[in-house]
Structures are given as structure tokens and as C-alpha cells.
N, C-alpha and C. Protein backbone atom coordinates (compact mmCIF):
# COMPACT_ATOMS: atom_id res chain seq x y z
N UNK A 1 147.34 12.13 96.86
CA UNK A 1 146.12 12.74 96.57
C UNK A 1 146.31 14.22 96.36
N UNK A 2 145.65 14.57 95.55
CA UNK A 2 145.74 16.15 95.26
C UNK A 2 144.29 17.28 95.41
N UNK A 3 144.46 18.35 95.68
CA UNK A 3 143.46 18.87 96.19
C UNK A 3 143.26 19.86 95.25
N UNK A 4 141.80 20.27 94.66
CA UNK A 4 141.92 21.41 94.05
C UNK A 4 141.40 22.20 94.43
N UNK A 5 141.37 23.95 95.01
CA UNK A 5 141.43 24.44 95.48
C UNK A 5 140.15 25.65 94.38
N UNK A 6 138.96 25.67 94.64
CA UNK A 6 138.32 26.51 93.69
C UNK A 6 138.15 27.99 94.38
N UNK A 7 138.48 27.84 95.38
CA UNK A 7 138.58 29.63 96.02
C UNK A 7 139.30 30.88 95.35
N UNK A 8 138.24 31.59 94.61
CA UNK A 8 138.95 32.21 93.67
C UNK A 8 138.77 33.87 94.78
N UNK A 9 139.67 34.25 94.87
CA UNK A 9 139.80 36.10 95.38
C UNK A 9 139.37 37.16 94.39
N UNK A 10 138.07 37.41 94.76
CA UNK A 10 137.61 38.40 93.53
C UNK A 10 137.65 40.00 94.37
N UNK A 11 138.71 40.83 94.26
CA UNK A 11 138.27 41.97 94.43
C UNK A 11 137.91 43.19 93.67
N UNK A 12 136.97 43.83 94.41
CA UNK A 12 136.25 45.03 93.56
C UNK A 12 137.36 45.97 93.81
N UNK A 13 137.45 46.65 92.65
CA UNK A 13 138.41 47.41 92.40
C UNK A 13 138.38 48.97 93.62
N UNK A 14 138.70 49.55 94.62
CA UNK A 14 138.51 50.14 95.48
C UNK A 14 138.30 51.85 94.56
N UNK A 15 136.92 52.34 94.84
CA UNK A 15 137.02 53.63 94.35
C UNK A 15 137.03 54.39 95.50
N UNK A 16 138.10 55.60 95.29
CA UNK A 16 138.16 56.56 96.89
C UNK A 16 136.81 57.32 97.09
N UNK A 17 135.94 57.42 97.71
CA UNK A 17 135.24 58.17 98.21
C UNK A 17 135.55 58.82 99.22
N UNK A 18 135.31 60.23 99.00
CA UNK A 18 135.58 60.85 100.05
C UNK A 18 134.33 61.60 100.81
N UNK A 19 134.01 61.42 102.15
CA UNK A 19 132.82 61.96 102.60
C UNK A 19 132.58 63.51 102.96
N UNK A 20 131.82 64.08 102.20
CA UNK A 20 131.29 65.44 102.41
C UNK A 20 130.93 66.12 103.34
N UNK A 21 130.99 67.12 104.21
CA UNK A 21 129.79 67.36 105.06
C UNK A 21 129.75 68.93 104.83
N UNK A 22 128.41 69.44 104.56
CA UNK A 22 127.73 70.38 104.41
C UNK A 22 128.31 71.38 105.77
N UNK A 23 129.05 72.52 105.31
CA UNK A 23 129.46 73.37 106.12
C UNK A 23 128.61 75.16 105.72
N UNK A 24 128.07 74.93 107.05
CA UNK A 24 127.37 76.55 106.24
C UNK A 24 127.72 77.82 107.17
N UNK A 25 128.00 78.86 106.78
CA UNK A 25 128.26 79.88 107.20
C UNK A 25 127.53 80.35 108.14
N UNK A 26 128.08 81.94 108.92
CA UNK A 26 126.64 82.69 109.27
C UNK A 26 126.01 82.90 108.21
N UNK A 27 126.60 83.61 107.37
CA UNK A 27 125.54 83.99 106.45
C UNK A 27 124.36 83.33 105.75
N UNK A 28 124.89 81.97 105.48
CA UNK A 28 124.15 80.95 105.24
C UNK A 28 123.15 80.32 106.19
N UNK A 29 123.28 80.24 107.14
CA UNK A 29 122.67 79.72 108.20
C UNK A 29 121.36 81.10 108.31
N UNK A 30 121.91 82.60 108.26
CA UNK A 30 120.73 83.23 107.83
C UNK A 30 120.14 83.45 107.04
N UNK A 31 120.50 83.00 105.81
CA UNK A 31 119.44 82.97 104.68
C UNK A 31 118.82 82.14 104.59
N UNK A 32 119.14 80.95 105.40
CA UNK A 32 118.35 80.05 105.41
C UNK A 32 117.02 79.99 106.78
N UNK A 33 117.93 80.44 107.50
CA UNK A 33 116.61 80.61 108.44
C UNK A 33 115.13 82.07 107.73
N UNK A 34 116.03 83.01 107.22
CA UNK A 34 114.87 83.91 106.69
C UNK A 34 113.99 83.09 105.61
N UNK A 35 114.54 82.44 104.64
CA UNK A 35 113.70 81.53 104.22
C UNK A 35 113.03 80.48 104.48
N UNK A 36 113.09 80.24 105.64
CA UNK A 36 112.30 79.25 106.70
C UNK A 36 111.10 79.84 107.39
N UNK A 37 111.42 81.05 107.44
CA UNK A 37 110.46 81.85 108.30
C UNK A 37 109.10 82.79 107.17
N UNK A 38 109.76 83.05 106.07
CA UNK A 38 109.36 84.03 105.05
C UNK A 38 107.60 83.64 104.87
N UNK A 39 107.89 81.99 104.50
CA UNK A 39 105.90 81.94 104.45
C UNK A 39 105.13 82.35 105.69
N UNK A 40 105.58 82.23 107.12
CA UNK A 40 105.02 82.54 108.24
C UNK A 40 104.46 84.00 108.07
N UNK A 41 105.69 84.99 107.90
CA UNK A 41 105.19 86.37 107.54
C UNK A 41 104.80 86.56 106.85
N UNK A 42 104.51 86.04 105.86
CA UNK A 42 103.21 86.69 104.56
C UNK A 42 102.26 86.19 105.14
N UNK A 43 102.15 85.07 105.57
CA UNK A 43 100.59 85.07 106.15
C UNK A 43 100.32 85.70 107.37
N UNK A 44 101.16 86.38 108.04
CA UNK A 44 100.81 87.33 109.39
C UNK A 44 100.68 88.34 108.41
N UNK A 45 101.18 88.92 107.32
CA UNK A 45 101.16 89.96 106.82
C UNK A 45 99.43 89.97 106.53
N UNK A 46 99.15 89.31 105.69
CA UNK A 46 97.68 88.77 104.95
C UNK A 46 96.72 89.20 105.92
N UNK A 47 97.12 88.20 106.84
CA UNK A 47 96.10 88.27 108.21
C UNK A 47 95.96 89.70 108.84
N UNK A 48 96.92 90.09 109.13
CA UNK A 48 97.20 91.76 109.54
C UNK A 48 95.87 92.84 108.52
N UNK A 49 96.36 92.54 107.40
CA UNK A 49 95.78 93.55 106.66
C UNK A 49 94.45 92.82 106.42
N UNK A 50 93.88 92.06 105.86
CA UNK A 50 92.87 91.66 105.66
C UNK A 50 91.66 91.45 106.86
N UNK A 51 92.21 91.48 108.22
CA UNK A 51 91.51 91.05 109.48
C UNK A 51 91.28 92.72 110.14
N UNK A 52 91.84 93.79 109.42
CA UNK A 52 91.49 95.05 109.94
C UNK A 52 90.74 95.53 109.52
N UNK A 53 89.84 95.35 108.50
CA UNK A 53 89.09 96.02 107.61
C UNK A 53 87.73 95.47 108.19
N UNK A 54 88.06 94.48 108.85
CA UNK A 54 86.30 94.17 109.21
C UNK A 54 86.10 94.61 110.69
N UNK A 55 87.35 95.25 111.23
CA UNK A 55 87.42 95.96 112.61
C UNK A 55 86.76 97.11 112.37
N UNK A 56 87.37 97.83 111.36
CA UNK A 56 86.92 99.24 111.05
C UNK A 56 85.91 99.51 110.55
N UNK A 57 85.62 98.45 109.94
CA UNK A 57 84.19 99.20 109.39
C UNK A 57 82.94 99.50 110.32
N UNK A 58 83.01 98.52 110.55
CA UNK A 58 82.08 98.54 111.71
C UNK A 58 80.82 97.97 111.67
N UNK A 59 80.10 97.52 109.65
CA UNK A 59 79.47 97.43 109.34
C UNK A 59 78.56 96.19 109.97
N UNK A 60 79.16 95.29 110.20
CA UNK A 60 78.10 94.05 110.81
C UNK A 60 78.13 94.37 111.88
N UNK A 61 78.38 95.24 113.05
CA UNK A 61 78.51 94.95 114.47
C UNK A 61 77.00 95.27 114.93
N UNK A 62 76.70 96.35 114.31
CA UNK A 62 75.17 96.24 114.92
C UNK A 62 74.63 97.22 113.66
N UNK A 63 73.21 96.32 113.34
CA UNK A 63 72.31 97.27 111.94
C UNK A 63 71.33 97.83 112.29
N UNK A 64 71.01 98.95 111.20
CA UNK A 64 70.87 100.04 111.40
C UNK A 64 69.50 100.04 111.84
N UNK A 65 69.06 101.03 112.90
CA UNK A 65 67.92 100.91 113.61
C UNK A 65 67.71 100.24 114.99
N UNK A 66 68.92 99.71 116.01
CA UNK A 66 69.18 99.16 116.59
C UNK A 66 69.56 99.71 118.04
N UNK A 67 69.52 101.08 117.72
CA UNK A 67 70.00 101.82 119.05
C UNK A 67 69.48 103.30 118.59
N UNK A 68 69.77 103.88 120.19
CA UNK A 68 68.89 105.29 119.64
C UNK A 68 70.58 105.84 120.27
N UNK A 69 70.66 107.45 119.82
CA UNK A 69 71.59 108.42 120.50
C UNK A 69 70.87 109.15 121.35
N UNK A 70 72.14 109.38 122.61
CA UNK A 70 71.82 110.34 122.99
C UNK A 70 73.46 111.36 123.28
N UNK A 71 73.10 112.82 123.56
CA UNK A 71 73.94 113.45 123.79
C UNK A 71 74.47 113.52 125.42
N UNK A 72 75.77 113.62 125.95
CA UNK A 72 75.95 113.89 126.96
C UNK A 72 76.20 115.09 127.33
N UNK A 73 75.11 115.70 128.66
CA UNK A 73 75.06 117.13 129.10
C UNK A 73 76.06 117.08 130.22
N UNK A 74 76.38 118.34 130.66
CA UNK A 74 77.45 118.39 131.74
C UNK A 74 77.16 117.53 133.13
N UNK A 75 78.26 116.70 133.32
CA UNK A 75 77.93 116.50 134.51
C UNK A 75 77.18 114.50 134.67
N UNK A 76 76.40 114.62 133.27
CA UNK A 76 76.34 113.24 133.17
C UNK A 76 77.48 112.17 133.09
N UNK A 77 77.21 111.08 133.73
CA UNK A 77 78.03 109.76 133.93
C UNK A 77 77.57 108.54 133.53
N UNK A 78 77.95 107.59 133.17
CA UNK A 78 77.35 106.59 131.99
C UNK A 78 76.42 105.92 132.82
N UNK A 79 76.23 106.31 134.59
CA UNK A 79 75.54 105.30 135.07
C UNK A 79 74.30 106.16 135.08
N UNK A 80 74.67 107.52 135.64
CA UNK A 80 73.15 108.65 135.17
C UNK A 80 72.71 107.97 133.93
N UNK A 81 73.41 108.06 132.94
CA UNK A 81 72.46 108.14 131.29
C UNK A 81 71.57 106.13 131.48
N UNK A 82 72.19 105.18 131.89
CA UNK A 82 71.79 104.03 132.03
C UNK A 82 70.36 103.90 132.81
N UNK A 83 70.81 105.03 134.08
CA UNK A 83 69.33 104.41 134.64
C UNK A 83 68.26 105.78 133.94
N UNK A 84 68.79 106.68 133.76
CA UNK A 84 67.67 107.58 132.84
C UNK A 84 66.54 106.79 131.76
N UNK A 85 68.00 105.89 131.11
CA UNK A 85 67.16 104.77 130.02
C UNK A 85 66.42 103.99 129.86
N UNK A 86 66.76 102.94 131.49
CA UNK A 86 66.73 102.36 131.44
C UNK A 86 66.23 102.33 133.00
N UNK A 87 64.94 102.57 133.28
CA UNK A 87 64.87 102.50 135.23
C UNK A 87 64.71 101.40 135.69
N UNK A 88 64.09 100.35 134.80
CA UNK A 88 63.66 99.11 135.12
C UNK A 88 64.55 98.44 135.25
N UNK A 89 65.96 98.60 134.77
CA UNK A 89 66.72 97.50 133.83
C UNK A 89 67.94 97.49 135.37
N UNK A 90 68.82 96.50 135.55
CA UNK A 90 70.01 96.60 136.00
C UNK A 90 71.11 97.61 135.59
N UNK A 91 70.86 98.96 136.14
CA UNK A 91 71.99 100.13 135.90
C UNK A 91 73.44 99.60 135.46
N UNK A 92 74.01 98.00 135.68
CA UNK A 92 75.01 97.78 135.45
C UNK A 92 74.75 96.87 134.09
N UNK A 93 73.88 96.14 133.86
CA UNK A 93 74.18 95.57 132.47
C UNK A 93 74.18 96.59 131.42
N UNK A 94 73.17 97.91 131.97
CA UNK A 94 73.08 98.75 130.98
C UNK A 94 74.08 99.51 130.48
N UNK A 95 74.94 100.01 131.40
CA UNK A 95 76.34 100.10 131.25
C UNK A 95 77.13 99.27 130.55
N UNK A 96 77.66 98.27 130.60
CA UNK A 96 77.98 97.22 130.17
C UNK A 96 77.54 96.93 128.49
N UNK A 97 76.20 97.45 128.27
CA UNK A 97 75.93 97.36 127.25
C UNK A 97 76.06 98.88 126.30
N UNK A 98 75.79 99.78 126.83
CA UNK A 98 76.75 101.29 125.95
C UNK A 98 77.98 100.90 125.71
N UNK A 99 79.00 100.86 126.78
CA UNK A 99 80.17 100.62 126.27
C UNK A 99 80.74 99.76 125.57
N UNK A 100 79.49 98.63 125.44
CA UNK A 100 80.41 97.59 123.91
C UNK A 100 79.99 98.48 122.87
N UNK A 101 78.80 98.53 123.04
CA UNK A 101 78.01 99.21 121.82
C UNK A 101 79.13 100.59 121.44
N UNK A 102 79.25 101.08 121.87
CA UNK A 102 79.89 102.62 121.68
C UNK A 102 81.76 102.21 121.48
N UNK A 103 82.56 101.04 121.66
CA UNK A 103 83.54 100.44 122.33
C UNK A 103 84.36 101.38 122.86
N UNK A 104 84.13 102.25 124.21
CA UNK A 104 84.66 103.29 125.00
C UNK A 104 85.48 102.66 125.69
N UNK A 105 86.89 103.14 125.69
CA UNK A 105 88.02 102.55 126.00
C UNK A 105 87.99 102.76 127.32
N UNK A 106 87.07 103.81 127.75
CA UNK A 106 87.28 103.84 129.62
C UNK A 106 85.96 104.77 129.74
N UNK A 107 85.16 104.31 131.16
CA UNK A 107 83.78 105.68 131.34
C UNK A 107 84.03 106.70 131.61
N UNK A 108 84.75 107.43 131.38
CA UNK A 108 84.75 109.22 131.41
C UNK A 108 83.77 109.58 129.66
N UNK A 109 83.13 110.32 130.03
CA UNK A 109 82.41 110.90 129.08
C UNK A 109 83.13 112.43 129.30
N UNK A 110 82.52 112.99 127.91
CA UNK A 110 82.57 114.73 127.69
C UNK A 110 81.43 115.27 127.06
N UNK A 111 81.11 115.85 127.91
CA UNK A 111 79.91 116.83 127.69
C UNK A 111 80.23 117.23 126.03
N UNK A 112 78.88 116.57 125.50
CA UNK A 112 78.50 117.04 123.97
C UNK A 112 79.14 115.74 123.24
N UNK A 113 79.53 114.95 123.74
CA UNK A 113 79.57 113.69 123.05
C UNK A 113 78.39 113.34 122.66
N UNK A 114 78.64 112.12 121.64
CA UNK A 114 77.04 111.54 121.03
C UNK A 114 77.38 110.26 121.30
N UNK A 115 76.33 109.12 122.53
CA UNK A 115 76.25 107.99 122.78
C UNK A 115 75.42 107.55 122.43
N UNK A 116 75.12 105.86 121.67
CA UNK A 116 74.46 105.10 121.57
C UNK A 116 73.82 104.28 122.74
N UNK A 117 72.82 103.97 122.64
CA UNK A 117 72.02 103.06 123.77
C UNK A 117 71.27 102.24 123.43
N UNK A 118 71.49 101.08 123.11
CA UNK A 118 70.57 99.84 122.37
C UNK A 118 69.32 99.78 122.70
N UNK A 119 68.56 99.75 121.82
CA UNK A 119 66.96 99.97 121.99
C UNK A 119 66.27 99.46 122.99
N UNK A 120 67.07 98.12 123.20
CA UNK A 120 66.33 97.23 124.72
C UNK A 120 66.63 98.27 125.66
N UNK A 121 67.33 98.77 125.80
CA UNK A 121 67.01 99.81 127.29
C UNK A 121 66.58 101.37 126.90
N UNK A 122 66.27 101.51 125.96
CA UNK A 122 65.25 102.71 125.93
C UNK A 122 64.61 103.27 126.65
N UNK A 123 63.94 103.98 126.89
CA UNK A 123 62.65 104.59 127.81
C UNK A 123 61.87 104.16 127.51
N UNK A 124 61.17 103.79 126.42
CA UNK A 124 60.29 103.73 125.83
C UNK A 124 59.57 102.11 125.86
N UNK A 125 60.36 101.02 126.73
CA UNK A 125 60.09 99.66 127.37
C UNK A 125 59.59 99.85 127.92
């Protein structure tokens, strides 16, 4: 008896590949991180400049007709000028409320300054 044998050996012809790997420098590694970072700072930049202009102006914070001035004479202190204004009122909200209004970085006044005092505590309540 004879056997026929249909197992045929097909091989694919072997192409060398050789595997790559991406080697990056310092230098590379920082240009790439500055360009990773670059959109972040234009929009802090944007934000920076565009978000100061509505600090400074000042224009919406309070309109016009909304507070009266007064001058500070020697010797006055923001809690004198509050209850002067304001006798009825809590000497401390009234305070509280010049210094947003005015945004005084600390209560020392100087004689001949010009302070605002929001109309609700007027004298004239």
C-alpha cells in the first residue's frame, strides 16, 4: 500500500524587520514639553490681560449716584466717619461697607483724603 502524502511546506519568505524605538534627547524632550504647555499660556496670557480691564475700570462696581463723599479731617477714623453717617446703623457693617466701596487696603485714613459712603448710611435716613 502506498501513501500519499499532501502536506505541502509553504513558507513566507522572511522579511528582516527591525524594531525602532523613538529616542529623544534633552533637547527634544524640551521642545516638546514647551509645546505641550504653550496653549496653557496663551490662555493664562488672554485671561491675564483681558480679566484686568474690568478690575480697573471700575465702571460696573457701583453707578453713579450711589454714594455720597466725604472728606477726612484730622484725627478722624473710619469708625468716627461710620457712626457720624450712620447713628442708627451698626458702626461695624458701616465700616465694612466704606471699605469695599472705597477698596482700602487697610483703615488708616489721611487727613484730606476723599471717602465714599453708600447712600444707605447717609445722614440723611
Amino acid at each position: 500500500m502506498s501513501t500519499i502524502d499532501f502536506t505541502a511546506s509553504f513558507t513566507a519568505p522572511a522579511i528582516a524587520v527591525r524594531p525602532t524605538r523613538l529616542r529623544l534627547t534633552v533637547r527634544g524632550r524640551r521642545v516638546l514639553a514647551f509645546l505641550a504647555a504653550l496653549p496653557a499660556v496663551i490662555a493664562l496670557s488672554i485671561a491675564i490681560v483681558s480679566g484686568g480691564g474690568a478690575l480697573a475700570s471700575g465702571e460696573a462696581s457701583t453707578p453713579a449716584g450711589t454714594f455720597e463723599q466725604v472728606t477726612v479731617l484730622p484725627g478722624d477714623s473710619l469708625w468716627s466717619i461710620a457712626e457720624s453717617a450712620a447713628p442708627a446703623a451698626d458702626p461695624r457693617d458701616v465700616v465694612d461697607a466704606i471699605v469695599r466701596l472705597n477698596a482700602l487696603a487697610s483703615g488708616q485714613l489721611e487727613a484730606g483724603q476723599t471717602i465714599s459712603i453708600p447712600l444707605e448710611y447717609t445722614a440723611a435716613d
